[in-house]
C-alpha atoms as a PDB file:
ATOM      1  CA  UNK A   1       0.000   0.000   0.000  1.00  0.00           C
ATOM      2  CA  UNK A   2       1.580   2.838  -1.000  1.00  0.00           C
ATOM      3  CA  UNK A   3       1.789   6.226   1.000  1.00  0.00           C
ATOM      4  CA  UNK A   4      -1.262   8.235  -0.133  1.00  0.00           C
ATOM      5  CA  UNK A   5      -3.313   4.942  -0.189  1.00  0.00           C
ATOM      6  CA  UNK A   6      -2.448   4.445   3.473  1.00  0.00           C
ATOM      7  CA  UNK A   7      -3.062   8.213   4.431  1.00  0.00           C
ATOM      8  CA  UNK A   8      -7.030   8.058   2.701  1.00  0.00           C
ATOM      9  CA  UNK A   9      -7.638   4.425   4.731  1.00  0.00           C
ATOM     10  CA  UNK A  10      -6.178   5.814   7.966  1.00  0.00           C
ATOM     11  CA  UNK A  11      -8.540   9.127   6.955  1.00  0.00           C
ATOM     12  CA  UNK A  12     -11.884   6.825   6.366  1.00  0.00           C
ATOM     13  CA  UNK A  13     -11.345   4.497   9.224  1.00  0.00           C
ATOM     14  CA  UNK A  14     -10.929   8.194  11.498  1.00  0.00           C
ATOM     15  CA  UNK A  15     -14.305   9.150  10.481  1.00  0.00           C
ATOM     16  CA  UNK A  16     -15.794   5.792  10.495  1.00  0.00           C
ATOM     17  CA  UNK A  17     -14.586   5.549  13.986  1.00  0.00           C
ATOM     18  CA  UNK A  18     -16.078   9.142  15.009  1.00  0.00           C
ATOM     19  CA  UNK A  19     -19.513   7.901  13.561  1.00  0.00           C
ATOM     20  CA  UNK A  20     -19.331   4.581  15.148  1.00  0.00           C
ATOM     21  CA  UNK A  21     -18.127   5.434  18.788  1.00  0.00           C
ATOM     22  CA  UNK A  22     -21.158   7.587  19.583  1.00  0.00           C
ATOM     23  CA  UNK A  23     -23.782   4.797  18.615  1.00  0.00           C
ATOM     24  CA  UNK A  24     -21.935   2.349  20.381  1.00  0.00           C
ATOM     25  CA  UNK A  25     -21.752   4.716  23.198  1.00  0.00           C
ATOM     26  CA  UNK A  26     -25.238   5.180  23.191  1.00  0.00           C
ATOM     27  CA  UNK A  27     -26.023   1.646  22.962  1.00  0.00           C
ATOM     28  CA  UNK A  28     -23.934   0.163  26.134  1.00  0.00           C
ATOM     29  CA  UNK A  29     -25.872   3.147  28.439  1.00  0.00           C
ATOM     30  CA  UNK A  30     -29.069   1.829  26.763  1.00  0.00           C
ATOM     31  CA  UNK A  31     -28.270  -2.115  27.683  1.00  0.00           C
ATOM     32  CA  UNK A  32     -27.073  -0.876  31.006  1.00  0.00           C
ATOM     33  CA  UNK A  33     -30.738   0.772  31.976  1.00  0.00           C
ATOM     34  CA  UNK A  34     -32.404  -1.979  30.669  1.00  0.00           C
ATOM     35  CA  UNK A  35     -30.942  -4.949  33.047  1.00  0.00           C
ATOM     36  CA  UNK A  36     -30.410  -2.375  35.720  1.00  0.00           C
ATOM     37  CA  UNK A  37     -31.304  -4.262  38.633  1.00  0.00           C
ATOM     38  CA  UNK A  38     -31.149  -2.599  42.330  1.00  0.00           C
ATOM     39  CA  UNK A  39     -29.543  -5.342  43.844  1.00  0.00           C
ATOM     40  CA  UNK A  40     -26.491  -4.940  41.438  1.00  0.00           C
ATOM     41  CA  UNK A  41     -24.483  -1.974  40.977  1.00  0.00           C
ATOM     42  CA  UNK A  42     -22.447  -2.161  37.430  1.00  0.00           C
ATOM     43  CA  UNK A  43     -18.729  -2.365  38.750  1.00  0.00           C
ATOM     44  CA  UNK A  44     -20.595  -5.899  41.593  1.00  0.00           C
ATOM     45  CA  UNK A  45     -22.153  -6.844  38.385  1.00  0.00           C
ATOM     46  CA  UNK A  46     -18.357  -6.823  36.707  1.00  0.00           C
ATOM     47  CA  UNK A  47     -16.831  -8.204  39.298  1.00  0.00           C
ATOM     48  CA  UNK A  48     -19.183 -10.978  39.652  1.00  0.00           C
ATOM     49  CA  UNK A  49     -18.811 -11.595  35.807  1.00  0.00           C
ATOM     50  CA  UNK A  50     -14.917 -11.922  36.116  1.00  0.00           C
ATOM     51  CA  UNK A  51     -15.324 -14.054  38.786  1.00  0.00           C
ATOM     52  CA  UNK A  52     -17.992 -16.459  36.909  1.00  0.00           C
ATOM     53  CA  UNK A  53     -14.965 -16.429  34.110  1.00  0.00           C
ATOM     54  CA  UNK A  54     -12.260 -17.408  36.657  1.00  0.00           C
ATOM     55  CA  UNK A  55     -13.677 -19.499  39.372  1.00  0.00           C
ATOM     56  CA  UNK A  56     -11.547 -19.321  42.305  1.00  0.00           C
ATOM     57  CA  UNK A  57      -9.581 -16.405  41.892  1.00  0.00           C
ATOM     58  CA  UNK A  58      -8.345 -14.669  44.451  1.00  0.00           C
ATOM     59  CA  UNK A  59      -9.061 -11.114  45.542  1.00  0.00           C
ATOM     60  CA  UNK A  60      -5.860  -9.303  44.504  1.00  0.00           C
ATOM     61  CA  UNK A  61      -5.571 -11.277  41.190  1.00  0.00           C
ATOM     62  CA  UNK A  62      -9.201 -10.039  40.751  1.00  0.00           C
ATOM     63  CA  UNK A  63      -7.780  -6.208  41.878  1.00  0.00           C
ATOM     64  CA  UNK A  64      -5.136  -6.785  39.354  1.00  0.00           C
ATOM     65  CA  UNK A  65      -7.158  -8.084  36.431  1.00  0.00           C
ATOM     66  CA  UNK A  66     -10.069  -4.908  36.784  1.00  0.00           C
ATOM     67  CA  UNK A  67      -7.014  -2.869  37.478  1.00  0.00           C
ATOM     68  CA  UNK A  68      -8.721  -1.497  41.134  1.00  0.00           C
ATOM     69  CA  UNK A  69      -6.898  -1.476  44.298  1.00  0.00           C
ATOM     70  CA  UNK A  70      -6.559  -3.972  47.022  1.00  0.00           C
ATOM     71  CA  UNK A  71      -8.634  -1.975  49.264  1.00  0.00           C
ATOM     72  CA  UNK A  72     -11.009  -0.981  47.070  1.00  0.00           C
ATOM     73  CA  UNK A  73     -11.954  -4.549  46.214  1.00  0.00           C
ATOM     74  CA  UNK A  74     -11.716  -5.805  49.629  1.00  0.00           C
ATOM     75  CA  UNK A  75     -14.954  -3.752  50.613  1.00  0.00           C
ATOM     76  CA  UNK A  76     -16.316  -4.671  47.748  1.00  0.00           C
ATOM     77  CA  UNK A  77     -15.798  -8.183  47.926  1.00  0.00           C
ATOM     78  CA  UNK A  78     -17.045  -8.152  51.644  1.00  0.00           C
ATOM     79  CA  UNK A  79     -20.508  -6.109  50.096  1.00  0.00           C
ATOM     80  CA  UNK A  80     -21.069  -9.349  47.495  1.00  0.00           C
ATOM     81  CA  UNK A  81     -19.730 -11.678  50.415  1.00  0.00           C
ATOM     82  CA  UNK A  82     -22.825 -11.013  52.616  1.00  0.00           C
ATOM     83  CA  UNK A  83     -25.289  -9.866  50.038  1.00  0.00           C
ATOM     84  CA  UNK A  84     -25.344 -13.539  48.734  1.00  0.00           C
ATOM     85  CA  UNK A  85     -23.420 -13.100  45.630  1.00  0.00           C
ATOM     86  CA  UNK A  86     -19.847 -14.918  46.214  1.00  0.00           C
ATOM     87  CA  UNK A  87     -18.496 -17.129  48.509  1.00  0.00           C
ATOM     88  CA  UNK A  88     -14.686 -18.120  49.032  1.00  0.00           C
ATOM     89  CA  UNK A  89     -13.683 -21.341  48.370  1.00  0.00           C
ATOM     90  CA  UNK A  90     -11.879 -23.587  50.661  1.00  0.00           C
ATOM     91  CA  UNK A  91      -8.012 -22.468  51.456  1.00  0.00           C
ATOM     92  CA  UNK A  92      -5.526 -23.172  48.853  1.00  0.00           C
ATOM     93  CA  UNK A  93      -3.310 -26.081  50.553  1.00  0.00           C
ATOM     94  CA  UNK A  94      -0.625 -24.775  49.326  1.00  0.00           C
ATOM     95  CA  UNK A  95      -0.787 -21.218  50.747  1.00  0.00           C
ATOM     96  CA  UNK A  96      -3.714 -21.453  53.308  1.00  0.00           C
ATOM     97  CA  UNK A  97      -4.123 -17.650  53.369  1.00  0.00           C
ATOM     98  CA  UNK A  98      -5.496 -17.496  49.614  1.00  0.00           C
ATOM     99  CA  UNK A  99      -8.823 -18.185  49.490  1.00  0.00           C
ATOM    100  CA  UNK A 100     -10.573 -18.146  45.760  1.00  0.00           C
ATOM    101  CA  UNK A 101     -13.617 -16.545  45.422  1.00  0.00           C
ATOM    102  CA  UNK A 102     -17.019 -18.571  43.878  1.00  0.00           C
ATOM    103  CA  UNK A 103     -20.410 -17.195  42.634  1.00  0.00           C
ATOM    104  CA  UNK A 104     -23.005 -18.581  44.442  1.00  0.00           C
ATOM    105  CA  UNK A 105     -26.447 -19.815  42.264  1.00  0.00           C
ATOM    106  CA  UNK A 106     -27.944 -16.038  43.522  1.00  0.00           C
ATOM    107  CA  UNK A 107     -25.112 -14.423  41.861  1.00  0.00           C
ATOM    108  CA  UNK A 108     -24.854 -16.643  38.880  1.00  0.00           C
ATOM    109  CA  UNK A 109     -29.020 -16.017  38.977  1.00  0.00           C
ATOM    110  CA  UNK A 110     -28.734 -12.328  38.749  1.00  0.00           C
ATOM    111  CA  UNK A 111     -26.359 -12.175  35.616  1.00  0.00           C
ATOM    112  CA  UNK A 112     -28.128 -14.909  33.801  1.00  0.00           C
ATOM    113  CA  UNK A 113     -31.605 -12.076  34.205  1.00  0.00           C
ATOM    114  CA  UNK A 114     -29.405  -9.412  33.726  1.00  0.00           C
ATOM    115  CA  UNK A 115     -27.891 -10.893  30.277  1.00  0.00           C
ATOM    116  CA  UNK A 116     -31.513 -12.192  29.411  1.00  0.00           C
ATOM    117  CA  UNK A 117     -33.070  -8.478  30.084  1.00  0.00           C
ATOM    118  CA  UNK A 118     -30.311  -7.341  27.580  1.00  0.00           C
ATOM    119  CA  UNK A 119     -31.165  -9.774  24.822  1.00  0.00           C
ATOM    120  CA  UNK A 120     -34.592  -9.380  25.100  1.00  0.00           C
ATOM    121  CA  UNK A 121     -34.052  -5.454  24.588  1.00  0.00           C
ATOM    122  CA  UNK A 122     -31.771  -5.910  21.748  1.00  0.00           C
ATOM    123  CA  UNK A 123     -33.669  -8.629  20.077  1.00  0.00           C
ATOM    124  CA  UNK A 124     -36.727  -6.093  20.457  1.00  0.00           C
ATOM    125  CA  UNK A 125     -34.996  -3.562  18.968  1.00  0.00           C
ATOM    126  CA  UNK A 126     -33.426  -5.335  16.060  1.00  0.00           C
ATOM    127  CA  UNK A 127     -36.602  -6.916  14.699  1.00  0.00           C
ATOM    128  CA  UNK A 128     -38.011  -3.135  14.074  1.00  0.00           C
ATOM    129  CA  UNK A 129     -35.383  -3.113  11.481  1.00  0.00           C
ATOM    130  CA  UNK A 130     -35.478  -3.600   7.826  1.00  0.00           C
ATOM    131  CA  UNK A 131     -34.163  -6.935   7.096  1.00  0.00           C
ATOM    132  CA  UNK A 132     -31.487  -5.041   4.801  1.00  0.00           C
ATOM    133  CA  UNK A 133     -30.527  -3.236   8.127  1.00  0.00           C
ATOM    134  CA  UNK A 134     -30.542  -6.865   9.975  1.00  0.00           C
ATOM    135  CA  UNK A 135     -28.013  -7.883   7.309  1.00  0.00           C
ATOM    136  CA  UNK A 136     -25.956  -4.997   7.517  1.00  0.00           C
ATOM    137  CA  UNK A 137     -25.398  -5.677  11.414  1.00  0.00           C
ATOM    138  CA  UNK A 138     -24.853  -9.306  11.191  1.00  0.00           C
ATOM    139  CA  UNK A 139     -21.795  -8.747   8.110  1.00  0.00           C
ATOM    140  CA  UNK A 140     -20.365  -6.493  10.914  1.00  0.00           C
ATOM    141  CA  UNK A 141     -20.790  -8.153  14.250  1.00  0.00           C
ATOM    142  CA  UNK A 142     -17.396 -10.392  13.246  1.00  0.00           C
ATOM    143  CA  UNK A 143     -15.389  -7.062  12.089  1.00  0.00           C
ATOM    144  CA  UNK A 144     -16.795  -5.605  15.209  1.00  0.00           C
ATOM    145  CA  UNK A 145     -15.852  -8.226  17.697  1.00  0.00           C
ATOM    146  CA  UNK A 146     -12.217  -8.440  15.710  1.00  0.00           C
ATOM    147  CA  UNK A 147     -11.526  -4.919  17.145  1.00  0.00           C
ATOM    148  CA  UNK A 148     -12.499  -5.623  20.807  1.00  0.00           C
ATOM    149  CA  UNK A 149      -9.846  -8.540  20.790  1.00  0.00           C
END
């Protein structure tokens, strides 16, 4: 690709991006309101997905991994601790200080509804399209989930 070619592609994918950012924006606030649930703020509801994803990890791998501090994710962990939502797993025998965190079935319940709620709200949403529009989104949901790798 020569030098002007790679200056007009770098150009289009700018302004594709400044179009595209917005709408997505818009469309991660809009899935957040609709599985808003009062019993889960949005960083628990994070949390409690990371730890579905890595059963048994331990509280500062989990600090590491959502990039939070120790302390911060201490009281945090305690908060999902007694509202139901994780428990820790026996010790590790080979440092019995480490305990890995577990989501409980009420935890795993509430993301299951809250994932549901979201599909339900998208599906609605995407059948008032045209089925030209339907198209369209389903030739870019791979390019799409390419970029978030």
């Amino acid at each position: 690709m020569t030098k002007p070619d790679r200056h007009h592609v770098l150009e289009e994918a700018h302004a594709l991006a400044e179009a595209l950012r917005p709408a997505l924006h818009r469309l991660y606030r809009q899935l957040r309101r609709e599985s808003d649930d009062p019993g889960l703020s949005p960083l628990h509801a994070l949390l409690l997905l990371a730890i579905m994803r890595e059963p048994g990890i331990g509280v500062a791998e989990l600090a590491r991994m959502e990039k939070l501090r120790g302390p911060t994710i201490s009281g945090h962990v305690k908060t999902m601790e007694r509202d139901g939502l994780i428990t820790r797993s026996e010790p590790d025998p080979s440092d019995r200080r480490r305990n890995g965190l577990i989501a409980t079935d009420k935890g795993k319940e509430l993301i299951q509804s809250m994932k549901q709620k979201r599909t339900d709200w998208l599906a609605s949403e995407l059948a008032k399209l045209s089925p030209d529009e339907r198209a369209a989104i389903r030739a870019a949901v791979g390019p799409l989930g390419e970029i978030g790798q």
